[in-house]
PDB file of N, CA and C in Angstrom:
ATOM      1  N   UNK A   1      -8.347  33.673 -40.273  1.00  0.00           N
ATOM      2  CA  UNK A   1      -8.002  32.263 -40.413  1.00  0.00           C
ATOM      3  C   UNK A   1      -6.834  31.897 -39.505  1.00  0.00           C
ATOM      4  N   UNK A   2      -6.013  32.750 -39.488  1.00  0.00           N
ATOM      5  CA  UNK A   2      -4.676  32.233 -38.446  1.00  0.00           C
ATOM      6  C   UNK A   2      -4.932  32.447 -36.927  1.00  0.00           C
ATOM      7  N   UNK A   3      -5.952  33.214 -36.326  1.00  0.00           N
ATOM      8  CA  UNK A   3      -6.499  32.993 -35.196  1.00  0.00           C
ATOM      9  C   UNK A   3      -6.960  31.794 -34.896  1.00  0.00           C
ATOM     10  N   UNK A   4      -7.897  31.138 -35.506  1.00  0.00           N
ATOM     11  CA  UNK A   4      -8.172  29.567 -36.263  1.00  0.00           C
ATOM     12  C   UNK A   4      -7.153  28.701 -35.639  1.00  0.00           C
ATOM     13  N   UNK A   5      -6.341  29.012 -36.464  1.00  0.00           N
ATOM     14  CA  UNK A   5      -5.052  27.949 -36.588  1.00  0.00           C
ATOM     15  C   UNK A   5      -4.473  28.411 -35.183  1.00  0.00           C
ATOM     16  N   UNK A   6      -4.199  29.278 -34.526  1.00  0.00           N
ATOM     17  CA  UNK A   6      -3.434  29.382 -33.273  1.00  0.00           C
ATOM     18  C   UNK A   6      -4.434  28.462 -32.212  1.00  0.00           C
ATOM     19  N   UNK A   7      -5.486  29.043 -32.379  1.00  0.00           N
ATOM     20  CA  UNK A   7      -6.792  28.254 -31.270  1.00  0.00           C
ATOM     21  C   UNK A   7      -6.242  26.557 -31.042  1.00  0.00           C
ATOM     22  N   UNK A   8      -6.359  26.244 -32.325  1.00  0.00           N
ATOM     23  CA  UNK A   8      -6.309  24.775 -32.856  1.00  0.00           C
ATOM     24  C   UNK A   8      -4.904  24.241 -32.454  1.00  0.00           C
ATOM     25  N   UNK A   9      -3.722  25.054 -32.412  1.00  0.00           N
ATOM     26  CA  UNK A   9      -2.563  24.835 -31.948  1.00  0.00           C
ATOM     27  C   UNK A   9      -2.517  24.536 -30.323  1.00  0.00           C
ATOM     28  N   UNK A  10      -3.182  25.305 -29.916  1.00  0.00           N
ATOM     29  CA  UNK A  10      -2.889  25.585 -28.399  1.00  0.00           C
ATOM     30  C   UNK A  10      -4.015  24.256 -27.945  1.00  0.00           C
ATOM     31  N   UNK A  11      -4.979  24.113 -28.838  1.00  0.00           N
ATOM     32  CA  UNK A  11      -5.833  22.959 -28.344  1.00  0.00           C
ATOM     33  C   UNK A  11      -5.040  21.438 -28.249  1.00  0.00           C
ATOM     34  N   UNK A  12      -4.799  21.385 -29.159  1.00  0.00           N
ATOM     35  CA  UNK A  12      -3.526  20.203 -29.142  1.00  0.00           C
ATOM     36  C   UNK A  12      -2.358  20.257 -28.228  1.00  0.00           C
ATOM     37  N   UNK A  13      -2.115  21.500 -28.403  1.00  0.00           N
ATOM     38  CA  UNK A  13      -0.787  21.616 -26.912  1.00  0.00           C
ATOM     39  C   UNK A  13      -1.222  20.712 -25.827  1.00  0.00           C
ATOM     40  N   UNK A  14      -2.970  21.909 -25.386  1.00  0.00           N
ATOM     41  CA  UNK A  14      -3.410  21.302 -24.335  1.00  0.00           C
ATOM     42  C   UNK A  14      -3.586  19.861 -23.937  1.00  0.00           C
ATOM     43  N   UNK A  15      -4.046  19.359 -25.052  1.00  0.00           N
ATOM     44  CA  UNK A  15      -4.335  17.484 -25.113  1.00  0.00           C
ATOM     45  C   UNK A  15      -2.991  16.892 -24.685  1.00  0.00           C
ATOM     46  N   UNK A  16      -2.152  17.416 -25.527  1.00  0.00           N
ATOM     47  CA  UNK A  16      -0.786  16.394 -24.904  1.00  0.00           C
ATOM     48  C   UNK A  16      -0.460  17.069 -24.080  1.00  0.00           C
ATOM     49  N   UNK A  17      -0.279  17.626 -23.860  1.00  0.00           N
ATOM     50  CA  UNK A  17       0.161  18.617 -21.901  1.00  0.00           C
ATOM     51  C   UNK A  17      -0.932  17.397 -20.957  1.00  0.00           C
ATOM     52  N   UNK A  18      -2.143  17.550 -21.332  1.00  0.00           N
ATOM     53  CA  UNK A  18      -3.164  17.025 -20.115  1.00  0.00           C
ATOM     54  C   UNK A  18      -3.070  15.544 -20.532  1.00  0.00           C
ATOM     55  N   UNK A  19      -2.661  14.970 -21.582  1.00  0.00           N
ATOM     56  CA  UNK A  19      -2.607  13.474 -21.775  1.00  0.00           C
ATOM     57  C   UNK A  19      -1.290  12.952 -20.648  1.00  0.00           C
ATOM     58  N   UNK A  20      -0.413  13.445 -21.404  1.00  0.00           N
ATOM     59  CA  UNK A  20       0.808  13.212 -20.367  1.00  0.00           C
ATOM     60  C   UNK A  20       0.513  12.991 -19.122  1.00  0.00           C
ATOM     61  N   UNK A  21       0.092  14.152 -18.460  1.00  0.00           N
ATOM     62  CA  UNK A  21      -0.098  14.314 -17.017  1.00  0.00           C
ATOM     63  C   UNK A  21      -0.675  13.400 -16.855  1.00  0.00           C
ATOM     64  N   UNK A  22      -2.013  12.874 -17.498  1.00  0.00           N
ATOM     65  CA  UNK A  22      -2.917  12.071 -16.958  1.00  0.00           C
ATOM     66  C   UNK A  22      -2.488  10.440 -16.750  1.00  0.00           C
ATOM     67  N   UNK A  23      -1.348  10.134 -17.952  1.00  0.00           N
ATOM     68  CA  UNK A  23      -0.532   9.202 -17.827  1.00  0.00           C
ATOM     69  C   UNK A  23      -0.013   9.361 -16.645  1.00  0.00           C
ATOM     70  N   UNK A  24       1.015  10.000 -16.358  1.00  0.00           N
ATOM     71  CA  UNK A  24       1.479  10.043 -14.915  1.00  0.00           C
ATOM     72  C   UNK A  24       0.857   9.700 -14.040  1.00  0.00           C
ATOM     73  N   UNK A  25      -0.315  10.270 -13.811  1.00  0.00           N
ATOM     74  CA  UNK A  25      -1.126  10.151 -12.635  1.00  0.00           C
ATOM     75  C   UNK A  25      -2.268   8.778 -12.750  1.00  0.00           C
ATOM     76  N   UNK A  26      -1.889   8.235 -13.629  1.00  0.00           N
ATOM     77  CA  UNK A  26      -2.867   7.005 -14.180  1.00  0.00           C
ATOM     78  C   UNK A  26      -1.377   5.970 -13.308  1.00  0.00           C
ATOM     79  N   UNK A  27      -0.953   6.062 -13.765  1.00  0.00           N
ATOM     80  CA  UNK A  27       0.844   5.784 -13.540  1.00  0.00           C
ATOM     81  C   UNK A  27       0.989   5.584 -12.019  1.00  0.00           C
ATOM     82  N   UNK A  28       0.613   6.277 -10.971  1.00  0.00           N
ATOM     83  CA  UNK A  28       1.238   6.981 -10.234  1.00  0.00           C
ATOM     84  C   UNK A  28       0.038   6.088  -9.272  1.00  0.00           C
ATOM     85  N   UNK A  29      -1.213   6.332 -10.099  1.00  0.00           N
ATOM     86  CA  UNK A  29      -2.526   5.392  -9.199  1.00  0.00           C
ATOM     87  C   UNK A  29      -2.043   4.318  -9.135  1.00  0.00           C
ATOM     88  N   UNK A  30      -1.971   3.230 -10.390  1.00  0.00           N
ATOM     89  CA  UNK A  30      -1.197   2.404 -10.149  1.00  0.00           C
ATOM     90  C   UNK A  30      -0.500   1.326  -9.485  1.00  0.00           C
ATOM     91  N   UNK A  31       0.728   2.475  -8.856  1.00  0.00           N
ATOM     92  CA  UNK A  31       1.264   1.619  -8.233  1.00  0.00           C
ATOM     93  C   UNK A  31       0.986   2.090  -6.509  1.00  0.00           C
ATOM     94  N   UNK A  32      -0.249   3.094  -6.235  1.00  0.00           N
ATOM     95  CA  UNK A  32      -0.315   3.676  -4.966  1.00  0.00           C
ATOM     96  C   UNK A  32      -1.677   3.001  -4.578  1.00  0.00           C
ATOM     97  N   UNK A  33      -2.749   2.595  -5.210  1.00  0.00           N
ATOM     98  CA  UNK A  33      -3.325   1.624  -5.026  1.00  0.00           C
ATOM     99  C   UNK A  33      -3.237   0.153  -4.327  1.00  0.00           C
ATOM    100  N   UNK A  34      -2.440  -0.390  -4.852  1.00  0.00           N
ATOM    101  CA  UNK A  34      -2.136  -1.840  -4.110  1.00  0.00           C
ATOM    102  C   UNK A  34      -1.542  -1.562  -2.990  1.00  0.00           C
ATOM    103  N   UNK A  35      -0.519  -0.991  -2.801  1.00  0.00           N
ATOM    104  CA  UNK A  35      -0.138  -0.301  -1.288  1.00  0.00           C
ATOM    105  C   UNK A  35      -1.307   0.149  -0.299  1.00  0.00           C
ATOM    106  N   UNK A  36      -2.080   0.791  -0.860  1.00  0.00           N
ATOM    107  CA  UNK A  36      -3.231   1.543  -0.225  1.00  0.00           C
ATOM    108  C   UNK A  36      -3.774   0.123   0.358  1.00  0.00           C
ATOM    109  N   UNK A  37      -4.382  -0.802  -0.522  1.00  0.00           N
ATOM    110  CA  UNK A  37      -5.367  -2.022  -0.446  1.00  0.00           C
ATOM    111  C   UNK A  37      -4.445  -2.633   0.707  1.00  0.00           C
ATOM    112  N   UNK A  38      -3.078  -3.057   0.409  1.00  0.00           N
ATOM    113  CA  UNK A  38      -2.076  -4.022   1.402  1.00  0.00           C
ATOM    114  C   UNK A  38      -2.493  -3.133   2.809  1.00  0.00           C
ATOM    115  N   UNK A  39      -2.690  -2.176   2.578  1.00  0.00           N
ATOM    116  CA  UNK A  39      -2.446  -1.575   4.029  1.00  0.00           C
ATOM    117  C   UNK A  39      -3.698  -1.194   5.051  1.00  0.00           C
ATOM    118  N   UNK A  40      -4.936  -1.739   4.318  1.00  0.00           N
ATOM    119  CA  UNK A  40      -6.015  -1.863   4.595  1.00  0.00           C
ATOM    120  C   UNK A  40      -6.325  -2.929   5.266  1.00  0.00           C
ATOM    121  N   UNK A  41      -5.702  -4.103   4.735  1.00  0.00           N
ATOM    122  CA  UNK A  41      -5.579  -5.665   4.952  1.00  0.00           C
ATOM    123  C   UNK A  41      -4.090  -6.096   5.358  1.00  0.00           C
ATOM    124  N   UNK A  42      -4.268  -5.830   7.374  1.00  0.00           N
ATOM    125  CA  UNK A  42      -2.617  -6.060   7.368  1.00  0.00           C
ATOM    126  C   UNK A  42      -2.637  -7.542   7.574  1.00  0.00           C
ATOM    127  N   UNK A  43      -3.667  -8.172   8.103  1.00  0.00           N
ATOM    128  CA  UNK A  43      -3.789 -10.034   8.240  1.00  0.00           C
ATOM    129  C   UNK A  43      -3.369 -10.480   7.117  1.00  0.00           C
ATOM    130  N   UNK A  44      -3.820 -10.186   5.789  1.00  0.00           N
ATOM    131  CA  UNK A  44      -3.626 -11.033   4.627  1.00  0.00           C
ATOM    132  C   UNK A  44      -2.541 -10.628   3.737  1.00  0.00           C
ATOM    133  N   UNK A  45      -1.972 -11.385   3.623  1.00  0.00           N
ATOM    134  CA  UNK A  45      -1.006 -10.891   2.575  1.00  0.00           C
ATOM    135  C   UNK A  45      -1.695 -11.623   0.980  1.00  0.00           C
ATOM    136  N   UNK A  46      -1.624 -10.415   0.320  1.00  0.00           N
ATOM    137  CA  UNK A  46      -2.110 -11.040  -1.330  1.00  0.00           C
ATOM    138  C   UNK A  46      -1.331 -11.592  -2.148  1.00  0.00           C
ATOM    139  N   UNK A  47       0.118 -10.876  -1.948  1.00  0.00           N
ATOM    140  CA  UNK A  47       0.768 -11.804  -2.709  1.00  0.00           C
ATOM    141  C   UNK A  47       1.037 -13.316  -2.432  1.00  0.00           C
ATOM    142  N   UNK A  48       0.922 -13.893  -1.258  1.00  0.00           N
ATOM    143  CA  UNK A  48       1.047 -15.425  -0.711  1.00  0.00           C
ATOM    144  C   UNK A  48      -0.148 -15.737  -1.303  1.00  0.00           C
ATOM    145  N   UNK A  49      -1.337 -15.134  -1.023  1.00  0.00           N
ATOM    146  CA  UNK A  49      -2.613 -15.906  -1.310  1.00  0.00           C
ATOM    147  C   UNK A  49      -2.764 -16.448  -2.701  1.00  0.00           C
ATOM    148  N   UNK A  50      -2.108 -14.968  -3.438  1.00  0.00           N
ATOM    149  CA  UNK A  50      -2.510 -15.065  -4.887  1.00  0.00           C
ATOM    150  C   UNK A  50      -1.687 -16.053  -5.345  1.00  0.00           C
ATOM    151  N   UNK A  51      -0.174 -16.640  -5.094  1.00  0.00           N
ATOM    152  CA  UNK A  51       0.388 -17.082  -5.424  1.00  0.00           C
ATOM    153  C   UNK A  51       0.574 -18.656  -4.732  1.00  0.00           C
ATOM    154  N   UNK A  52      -0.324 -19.014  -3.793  1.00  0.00           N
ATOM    155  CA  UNK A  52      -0.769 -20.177  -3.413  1.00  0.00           C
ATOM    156  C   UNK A  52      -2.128 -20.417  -4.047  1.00  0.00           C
ATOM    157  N   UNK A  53      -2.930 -19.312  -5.016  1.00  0.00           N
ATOM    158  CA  UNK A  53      -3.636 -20.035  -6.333  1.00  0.00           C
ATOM    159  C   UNK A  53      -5.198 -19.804  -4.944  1.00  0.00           C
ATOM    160  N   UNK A  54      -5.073 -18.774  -4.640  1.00  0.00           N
ATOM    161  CA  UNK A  54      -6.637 -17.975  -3.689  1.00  0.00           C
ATOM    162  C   UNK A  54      -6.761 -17.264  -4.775  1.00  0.00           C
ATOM    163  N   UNK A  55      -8.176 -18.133  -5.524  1.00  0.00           N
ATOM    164  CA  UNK A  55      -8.959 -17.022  -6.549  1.00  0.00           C
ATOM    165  C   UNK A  55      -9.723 -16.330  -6.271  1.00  0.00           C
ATOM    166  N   UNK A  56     -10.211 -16.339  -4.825  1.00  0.00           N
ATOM    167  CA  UNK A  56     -11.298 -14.864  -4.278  1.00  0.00           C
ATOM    168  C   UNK A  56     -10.536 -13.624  -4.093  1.00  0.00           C
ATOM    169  N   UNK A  57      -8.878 -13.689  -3.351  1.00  0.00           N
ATOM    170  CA  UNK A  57      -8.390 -12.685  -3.154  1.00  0.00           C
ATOM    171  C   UNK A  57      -7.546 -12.189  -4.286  1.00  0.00           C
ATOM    172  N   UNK A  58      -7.203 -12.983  -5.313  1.00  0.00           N
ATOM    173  CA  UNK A  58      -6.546 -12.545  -6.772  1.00  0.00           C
ATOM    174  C   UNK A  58      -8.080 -11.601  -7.354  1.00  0.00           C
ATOM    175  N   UNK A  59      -9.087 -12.074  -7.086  1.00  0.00           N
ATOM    176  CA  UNK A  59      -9.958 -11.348  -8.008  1.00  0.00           C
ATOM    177  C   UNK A  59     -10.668 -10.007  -7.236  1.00  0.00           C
ATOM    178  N   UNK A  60     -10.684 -10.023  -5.876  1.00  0.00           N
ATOM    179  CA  UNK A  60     -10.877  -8.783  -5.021  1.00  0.00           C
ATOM    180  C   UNK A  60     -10.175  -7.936  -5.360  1.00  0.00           C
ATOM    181  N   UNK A  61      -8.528  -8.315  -5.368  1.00  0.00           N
ATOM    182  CA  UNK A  61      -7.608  -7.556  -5.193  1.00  0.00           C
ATOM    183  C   UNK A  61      -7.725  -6.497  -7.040  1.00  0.00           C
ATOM    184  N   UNK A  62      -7.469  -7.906  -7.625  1.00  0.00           N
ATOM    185  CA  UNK A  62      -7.707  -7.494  -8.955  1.00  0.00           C
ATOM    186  C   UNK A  62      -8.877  -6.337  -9.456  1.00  0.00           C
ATOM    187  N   UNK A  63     -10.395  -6.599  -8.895  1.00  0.00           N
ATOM    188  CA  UNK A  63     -11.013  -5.495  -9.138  1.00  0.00           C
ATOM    189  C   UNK A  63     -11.011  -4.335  -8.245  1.00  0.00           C
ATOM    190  N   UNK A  64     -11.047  -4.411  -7.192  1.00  0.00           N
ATOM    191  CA  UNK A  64     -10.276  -3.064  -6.602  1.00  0.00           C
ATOM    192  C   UNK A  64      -9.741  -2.582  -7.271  1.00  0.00           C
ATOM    193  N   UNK A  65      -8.407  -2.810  -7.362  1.00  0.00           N
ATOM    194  CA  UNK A  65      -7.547  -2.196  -8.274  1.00  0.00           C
ATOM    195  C   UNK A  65      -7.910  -1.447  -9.395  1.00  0.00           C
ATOM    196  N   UNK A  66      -8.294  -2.307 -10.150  1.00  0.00           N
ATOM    197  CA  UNK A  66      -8.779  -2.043 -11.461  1.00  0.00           C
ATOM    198  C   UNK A  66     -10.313  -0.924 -11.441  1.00  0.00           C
ATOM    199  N   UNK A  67     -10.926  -0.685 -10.675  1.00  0.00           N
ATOM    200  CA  UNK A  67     -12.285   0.138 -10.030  1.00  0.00           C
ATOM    201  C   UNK A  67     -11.469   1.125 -10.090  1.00  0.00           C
ATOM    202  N   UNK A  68     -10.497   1.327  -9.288  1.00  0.00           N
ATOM    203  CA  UNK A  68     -10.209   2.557  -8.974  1.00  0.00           C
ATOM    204  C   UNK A  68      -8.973   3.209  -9.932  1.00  0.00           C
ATOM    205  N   UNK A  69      -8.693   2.600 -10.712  1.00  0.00           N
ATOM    206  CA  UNK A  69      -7.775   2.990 -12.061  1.00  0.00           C
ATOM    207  C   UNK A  69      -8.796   3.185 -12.959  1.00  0.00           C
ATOM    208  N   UNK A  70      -9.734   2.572 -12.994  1.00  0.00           N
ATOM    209  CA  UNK A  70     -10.873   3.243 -14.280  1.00  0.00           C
ATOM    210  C   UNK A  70     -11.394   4.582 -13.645  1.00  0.00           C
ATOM    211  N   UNK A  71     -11.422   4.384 -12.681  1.00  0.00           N
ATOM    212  CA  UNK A  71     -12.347   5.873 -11.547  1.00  0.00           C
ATOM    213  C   UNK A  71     -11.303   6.616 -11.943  1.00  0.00           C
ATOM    214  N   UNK A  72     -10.001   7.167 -11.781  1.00  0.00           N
ATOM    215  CA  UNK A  72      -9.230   8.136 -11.901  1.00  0.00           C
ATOM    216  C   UNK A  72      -8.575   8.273 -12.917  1.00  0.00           C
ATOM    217  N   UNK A  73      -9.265   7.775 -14.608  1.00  0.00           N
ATOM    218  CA  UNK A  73      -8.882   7.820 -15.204  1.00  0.00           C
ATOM    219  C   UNK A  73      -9.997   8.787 -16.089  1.00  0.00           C
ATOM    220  N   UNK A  74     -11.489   8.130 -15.402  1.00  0.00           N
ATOM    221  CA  UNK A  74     -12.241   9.179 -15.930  1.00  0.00           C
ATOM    222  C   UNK A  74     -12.356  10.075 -15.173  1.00  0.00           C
ATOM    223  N   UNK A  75     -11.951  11.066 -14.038  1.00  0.00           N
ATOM    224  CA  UNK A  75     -12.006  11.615 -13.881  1.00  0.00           C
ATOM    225  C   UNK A  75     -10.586  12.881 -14.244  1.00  0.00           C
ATOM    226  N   UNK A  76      -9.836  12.101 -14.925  1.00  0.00           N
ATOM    227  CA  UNK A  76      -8.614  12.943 -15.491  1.00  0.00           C
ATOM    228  C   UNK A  76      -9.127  13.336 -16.750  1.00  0.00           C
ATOM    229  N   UNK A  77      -9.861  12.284 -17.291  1.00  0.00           N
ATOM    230  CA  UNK A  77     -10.563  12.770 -18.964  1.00  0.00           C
ATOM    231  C   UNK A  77     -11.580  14.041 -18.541  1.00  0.00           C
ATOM    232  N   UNK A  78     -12.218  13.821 -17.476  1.00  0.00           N
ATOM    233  CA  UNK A  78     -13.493  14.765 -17.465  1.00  0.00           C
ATOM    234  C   UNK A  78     -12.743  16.223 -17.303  1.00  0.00           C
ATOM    235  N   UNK A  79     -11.202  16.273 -16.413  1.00  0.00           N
ATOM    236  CA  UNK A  79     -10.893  17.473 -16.139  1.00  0.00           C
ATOM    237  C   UNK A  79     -10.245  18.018 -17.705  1.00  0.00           C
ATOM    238  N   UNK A  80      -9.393  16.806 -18.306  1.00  0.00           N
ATOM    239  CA  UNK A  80      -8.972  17.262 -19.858  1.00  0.00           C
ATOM    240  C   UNK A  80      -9.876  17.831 -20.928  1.00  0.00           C
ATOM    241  N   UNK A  81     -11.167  17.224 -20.755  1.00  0.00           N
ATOM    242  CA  UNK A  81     -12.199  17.465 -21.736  1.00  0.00           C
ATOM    243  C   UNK A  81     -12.688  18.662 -21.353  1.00  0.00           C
ATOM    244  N   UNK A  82     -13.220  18.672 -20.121  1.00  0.00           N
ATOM    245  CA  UNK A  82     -13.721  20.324 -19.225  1.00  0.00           C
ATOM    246  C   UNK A  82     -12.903  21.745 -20.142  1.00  0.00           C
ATOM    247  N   UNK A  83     -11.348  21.359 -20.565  1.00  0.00           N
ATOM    248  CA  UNK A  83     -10.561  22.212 -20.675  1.00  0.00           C
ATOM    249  C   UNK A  83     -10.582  22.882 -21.870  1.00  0.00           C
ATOM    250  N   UNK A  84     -10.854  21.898 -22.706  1.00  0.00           N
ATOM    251  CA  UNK A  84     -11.701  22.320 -24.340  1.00  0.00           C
ATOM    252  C   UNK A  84     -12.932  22.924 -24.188  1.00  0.00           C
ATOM    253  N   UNK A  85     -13.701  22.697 -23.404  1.00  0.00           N
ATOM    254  CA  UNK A  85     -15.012  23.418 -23.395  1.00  0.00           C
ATOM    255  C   UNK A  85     -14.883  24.808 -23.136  1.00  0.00           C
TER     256      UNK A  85
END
C-alpha cells in the first residue's frame, strides 16, 4: 500500500512541477508572440491600427495570437499527460 501512496505522491509532484512550467511557457508564448507577429509586419503597426478602431487587424492580430497560445498550450498538456502514462 505505501508503494501506492509514494507512486501517487510523485504523480502529483509531477503535475505541479509540469503545470508550473507550462504556465511559464504559456507565459513566456505570450508575450513572444506579438513581437514575433510585429516583426513579420514591419509596414503596419497594430497598435495604431487597433487603436484608430481597424477591426480586421485587431481581429487578425487577436486570432493569431490566440491560435498559437492554444497550440502551445496543448502541446505542453500532451507532453504533461505523456508523463503519467
Amino acid at each position: 500500500m505505501s508503494e501506492q501512496l509514494v507512486n501517487i505522491g510523485w504523480s502529483v509532484l509531477f503535475a505541479l512541477v509540469g503545470g508550473i512550467v507550462g504556465i511559464f511557457l504559456v507565459v513566456c508564448a505570450a508575450s513572444f508572440v506579438p513581437r514575433l507577429l510585429e516583426r513579420f509586419t514591419p509596414n503596419i503597426d497594430e497598435e495604431k491600427e487597433i487603436a484608430r478602431g481597424n477591426r480586421a487587424v485587431a481581429d487578425y492580430f487577436g486570432r493569431i495570437v490566440a491560435a498559437s497560445i492554444i497550440g502551445i498550450s496543448i502541446v505542453i498538456a500532451a507532453a504533461i499527460l505523456g508523463g503519467f502514462m
